[in-house]
N, C-alpha and C. Protein backbone atom coordinates (compact mmCIF):
# COMPACT_ATOMS: atom_id res chain seq x y z
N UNK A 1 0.85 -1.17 0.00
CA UNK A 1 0.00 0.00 0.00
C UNK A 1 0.90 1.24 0.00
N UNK A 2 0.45 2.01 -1.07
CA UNK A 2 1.37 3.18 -1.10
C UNK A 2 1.11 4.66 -0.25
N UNK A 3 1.85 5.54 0.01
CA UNK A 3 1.18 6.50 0.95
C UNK A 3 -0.20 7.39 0.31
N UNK A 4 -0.47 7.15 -0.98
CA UNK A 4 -1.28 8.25 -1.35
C UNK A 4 -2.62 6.87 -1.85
N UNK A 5 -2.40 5.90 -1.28
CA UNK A 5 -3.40 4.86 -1.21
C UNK A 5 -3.99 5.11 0.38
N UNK A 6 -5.43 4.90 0.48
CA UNK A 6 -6.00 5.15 1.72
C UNK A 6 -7.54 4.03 2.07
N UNK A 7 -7.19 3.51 2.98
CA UNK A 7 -8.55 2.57 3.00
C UNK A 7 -9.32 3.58 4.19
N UNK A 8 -10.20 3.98 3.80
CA UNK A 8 -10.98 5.03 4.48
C UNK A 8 -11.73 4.21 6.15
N UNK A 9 -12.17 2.77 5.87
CA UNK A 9 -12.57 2.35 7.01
C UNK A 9 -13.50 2.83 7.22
N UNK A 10 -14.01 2.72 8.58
CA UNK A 10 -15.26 4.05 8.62
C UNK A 10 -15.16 5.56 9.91
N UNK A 11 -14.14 5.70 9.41
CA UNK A 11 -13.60 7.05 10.41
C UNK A 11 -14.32 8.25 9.88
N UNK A 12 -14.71 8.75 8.30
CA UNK A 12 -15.34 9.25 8.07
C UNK A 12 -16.79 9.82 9.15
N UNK A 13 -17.48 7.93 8.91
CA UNK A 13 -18.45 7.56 9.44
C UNK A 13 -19.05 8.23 10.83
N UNK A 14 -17.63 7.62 11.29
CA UNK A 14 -17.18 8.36 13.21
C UNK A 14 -17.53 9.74 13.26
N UNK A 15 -16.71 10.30 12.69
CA UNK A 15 -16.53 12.00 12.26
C UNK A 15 -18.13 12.42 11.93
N UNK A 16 -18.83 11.76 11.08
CA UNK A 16 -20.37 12.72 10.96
C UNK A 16 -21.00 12.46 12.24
N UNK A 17 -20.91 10.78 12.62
CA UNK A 17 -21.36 10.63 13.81
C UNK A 17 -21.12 11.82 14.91
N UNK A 18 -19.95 12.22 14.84
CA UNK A 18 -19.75 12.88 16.12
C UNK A 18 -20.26 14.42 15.75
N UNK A 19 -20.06 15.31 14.53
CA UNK A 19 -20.71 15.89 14.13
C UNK A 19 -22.67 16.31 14.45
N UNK A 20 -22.83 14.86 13.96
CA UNK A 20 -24.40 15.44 14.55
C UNK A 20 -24.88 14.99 16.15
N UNK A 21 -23.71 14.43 16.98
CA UNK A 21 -23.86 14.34 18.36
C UNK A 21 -23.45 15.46 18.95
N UNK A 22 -22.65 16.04 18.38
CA UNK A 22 -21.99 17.88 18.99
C UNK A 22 -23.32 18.59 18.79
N UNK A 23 -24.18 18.38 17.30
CA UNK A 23 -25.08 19.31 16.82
C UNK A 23 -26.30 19.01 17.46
N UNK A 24 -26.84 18.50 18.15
CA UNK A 24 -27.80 17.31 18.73
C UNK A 24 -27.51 18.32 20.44
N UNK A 25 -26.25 18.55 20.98
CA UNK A 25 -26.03 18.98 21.77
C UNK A 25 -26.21 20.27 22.08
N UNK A 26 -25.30 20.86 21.13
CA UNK A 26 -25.83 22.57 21.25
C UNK A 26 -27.73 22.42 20.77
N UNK A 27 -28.16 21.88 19.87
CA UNK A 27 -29.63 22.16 19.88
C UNK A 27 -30.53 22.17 21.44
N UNK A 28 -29.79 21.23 22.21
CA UNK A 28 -30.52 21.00 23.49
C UNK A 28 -29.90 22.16 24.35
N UNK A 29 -28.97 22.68 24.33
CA UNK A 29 -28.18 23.75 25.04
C UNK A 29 -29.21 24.87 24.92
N UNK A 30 -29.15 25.24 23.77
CA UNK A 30 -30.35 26.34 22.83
C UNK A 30 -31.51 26.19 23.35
N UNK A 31 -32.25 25.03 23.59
CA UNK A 31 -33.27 24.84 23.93
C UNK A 31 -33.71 25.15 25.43
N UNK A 32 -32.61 24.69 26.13
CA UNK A 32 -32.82 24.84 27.18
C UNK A 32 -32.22 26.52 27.74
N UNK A 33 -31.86 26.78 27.31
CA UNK A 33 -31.69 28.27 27.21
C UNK A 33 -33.01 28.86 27.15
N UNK A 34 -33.41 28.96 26.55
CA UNK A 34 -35.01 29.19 25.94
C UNK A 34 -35.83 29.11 27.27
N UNK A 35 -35.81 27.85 27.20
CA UNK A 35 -36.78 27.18 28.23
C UNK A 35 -36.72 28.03 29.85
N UNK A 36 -35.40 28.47 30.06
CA UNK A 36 -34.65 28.63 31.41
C UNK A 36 -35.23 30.59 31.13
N UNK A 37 -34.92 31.36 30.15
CA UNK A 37 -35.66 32.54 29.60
C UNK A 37 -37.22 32.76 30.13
N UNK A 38 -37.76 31.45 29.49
CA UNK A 38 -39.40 32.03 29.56
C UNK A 38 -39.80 31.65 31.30
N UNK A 39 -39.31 30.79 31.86
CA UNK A 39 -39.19 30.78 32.98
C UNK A 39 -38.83 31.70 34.13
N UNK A 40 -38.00 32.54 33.60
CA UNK A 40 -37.44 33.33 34.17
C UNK A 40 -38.17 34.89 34.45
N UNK A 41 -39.50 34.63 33.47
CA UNK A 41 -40.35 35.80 33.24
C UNK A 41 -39.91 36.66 32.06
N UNK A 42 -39.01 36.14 31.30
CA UNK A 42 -38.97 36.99 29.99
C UNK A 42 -38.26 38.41 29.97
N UNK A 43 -37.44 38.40 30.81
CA UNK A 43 -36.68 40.17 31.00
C UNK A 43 -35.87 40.05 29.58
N UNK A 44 -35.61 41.47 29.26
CA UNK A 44 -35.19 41.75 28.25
C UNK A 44 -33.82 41.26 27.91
N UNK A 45 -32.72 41.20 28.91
CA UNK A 45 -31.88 40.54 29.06
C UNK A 45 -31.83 39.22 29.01
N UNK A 46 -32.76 38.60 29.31
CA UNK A 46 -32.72 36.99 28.86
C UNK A 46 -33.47 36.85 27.42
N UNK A 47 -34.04 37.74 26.96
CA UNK A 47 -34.32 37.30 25.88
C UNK A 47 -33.34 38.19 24.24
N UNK A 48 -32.89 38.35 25.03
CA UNK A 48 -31.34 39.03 24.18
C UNK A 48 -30.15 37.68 24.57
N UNK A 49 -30.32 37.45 25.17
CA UNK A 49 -29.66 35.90 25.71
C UNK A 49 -29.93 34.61 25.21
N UNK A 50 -31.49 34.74 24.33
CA UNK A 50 -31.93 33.74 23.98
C UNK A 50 -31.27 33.96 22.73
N UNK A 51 -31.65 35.12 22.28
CA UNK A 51 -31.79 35.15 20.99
C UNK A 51 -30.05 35.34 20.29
N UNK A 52 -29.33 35.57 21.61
CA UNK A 52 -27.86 35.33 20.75
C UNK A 52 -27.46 33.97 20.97
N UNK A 53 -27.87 32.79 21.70
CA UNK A 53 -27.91 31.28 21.39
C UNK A 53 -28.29 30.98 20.39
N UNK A 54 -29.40 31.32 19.92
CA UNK A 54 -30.09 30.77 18.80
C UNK A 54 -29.03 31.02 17.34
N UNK A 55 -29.01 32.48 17.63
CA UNK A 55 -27.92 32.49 16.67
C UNK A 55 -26.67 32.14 16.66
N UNK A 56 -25.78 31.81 17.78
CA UNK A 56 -24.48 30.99 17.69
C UNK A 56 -24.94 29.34 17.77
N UNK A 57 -26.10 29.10 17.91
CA UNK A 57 -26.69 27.78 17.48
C UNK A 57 -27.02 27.68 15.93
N UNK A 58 -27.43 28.35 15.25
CA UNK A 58 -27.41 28.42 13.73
C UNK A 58 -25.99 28.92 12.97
N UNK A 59 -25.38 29.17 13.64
CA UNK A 59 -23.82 29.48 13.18
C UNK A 59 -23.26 27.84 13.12
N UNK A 60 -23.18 27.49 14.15
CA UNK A 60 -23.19 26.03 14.24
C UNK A 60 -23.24 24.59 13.71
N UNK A 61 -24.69 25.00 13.41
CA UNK A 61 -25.37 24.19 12.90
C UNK A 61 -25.10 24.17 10.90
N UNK A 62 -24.65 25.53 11.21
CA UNK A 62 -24.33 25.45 9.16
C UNK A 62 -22.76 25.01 9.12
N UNK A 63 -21.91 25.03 10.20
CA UNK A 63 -20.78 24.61 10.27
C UNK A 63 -21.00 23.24 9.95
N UNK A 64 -21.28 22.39 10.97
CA UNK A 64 -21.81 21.17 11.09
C UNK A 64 -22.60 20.99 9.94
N UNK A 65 -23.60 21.22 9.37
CA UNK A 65 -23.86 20.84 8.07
C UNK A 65 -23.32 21.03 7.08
N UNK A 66 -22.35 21.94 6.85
CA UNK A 66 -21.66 21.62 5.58
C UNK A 66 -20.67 20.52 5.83
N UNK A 67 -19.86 20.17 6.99
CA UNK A 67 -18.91 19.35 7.08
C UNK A 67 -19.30 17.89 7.02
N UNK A 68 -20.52 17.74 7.54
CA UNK A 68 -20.69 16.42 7.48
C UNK A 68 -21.36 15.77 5.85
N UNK A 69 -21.85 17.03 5.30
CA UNK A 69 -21.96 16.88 3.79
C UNK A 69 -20.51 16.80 3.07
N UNK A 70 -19.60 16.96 3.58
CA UNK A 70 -18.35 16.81 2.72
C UNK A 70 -17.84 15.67 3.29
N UNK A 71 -18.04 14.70 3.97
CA UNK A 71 -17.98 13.59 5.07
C UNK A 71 -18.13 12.59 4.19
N UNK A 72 -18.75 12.53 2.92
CA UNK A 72 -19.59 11.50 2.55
C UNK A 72 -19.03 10.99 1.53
N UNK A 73 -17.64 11.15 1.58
CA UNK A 73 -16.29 10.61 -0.12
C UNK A 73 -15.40 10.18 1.12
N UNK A 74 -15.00 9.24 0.34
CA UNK A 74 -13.50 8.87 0.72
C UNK A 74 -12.69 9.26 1.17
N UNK A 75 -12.20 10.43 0.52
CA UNK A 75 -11.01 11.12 0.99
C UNK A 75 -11.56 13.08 1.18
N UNK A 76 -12.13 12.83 2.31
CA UNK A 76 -12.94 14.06 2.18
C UNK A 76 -11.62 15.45 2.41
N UNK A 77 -12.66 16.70 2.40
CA UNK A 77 -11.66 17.65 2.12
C UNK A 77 -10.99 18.10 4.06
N UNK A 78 -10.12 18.48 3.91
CA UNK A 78 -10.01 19.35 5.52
C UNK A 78 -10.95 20.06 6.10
N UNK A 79 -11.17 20.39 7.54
CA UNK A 79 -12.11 21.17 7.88
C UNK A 79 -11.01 22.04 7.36
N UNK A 80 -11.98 23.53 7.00
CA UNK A 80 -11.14 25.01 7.16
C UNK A 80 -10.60 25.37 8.48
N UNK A 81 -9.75 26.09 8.33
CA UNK A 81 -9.44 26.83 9.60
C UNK A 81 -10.74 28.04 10.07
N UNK A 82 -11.23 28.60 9.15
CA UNK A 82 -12.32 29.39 9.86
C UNK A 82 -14.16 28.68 10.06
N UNK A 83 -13.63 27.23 9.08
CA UNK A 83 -14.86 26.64 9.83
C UNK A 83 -14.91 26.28 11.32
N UNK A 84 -13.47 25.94 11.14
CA UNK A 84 -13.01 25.30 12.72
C UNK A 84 -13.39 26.54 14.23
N UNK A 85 -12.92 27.30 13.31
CA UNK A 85 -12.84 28.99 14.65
C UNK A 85 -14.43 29.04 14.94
N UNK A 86 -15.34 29.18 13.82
CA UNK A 86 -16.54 29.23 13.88
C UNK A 86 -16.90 28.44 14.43
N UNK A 87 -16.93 26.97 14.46
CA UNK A 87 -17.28 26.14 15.47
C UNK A 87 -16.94 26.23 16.88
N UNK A 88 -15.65 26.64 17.13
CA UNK A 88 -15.05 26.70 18.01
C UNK A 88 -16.13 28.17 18.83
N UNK A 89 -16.27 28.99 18.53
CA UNK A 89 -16.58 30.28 18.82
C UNK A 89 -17.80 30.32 18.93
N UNK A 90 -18.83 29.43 17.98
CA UNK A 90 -20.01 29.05 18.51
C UNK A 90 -20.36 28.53 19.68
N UNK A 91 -19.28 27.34 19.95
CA UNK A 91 -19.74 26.54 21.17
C UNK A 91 -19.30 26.85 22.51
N UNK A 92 -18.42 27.83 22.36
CA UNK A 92 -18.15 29.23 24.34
C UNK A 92 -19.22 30.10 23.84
N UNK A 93 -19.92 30.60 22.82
CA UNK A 93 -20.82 31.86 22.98
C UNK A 93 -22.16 30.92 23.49
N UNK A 94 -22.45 30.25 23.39
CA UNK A 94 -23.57 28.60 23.35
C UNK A 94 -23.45 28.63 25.41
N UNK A 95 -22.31 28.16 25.37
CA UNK A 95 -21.38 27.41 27.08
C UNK A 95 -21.48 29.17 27.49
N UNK A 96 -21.67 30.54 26.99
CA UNK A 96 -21.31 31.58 28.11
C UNK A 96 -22.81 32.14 28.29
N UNK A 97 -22.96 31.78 26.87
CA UNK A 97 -24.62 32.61 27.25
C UNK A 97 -26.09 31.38 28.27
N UNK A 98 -25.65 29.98 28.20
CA UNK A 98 -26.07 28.97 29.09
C UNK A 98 -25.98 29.52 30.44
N UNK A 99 -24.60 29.83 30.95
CA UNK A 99 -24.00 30.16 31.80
C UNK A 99 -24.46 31.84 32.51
N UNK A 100 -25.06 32.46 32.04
CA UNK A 100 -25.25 33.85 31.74
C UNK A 100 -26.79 33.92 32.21
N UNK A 101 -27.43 32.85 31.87
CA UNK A 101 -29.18 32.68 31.87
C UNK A 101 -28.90 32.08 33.54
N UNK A 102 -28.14 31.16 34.06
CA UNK A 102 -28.34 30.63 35.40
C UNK A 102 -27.54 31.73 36.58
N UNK A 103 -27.14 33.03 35.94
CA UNK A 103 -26.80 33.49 37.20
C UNK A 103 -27.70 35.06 36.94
């Protein structure tokens, strides 16, 4: 087997898997954000709280869907570096604004 020969296996596989278990996660994060908001009586501040989850949850979520659509060949392409940041940057604004609603 030569180096630019590759038996893909199913690591791909792994990789979307884990993809829509990250995405599966922040959706429930989001949600419960929400949930923890209307509970809270709805102050303007929590719902400026909601509503910037939702959107670093749809930042997210298009990260995660384009990657796991490129998941689906053999020798798929690299994540980007600014898909990566974006993911990355989604999921502390996700973890601060969670964090933000319980105090």
């Amino acid at each position: 087997m030569t180096a630019t020969d590759r038996d893909p296996g199913l690591q791909p596989e792994r990789t979307r898997l884990a993809w829509r278990r990250t995405t599966l996660t922040a959706t429930v994060v989001a949600l419960l954000a929400g949930r923890q908001a209307l509970h809270s009586g709805a102050a303007p501040a929590a719902l400026v709280a909601v509503a910037l989850s939702a959107l670093a949850w749809l930042g997210f979520l298009l990260v995660a869907h384009r990657r796991v659509s490129v998941l689906g060949v053999a020798r798929p392409e690299q994540l980007a570096p600014r898909g990566a940041l974006t993911a990355a940057l989604c999921t502390v604004a996700l973890a601060v604004f969670a964090a933000a609603m319980l105090f």
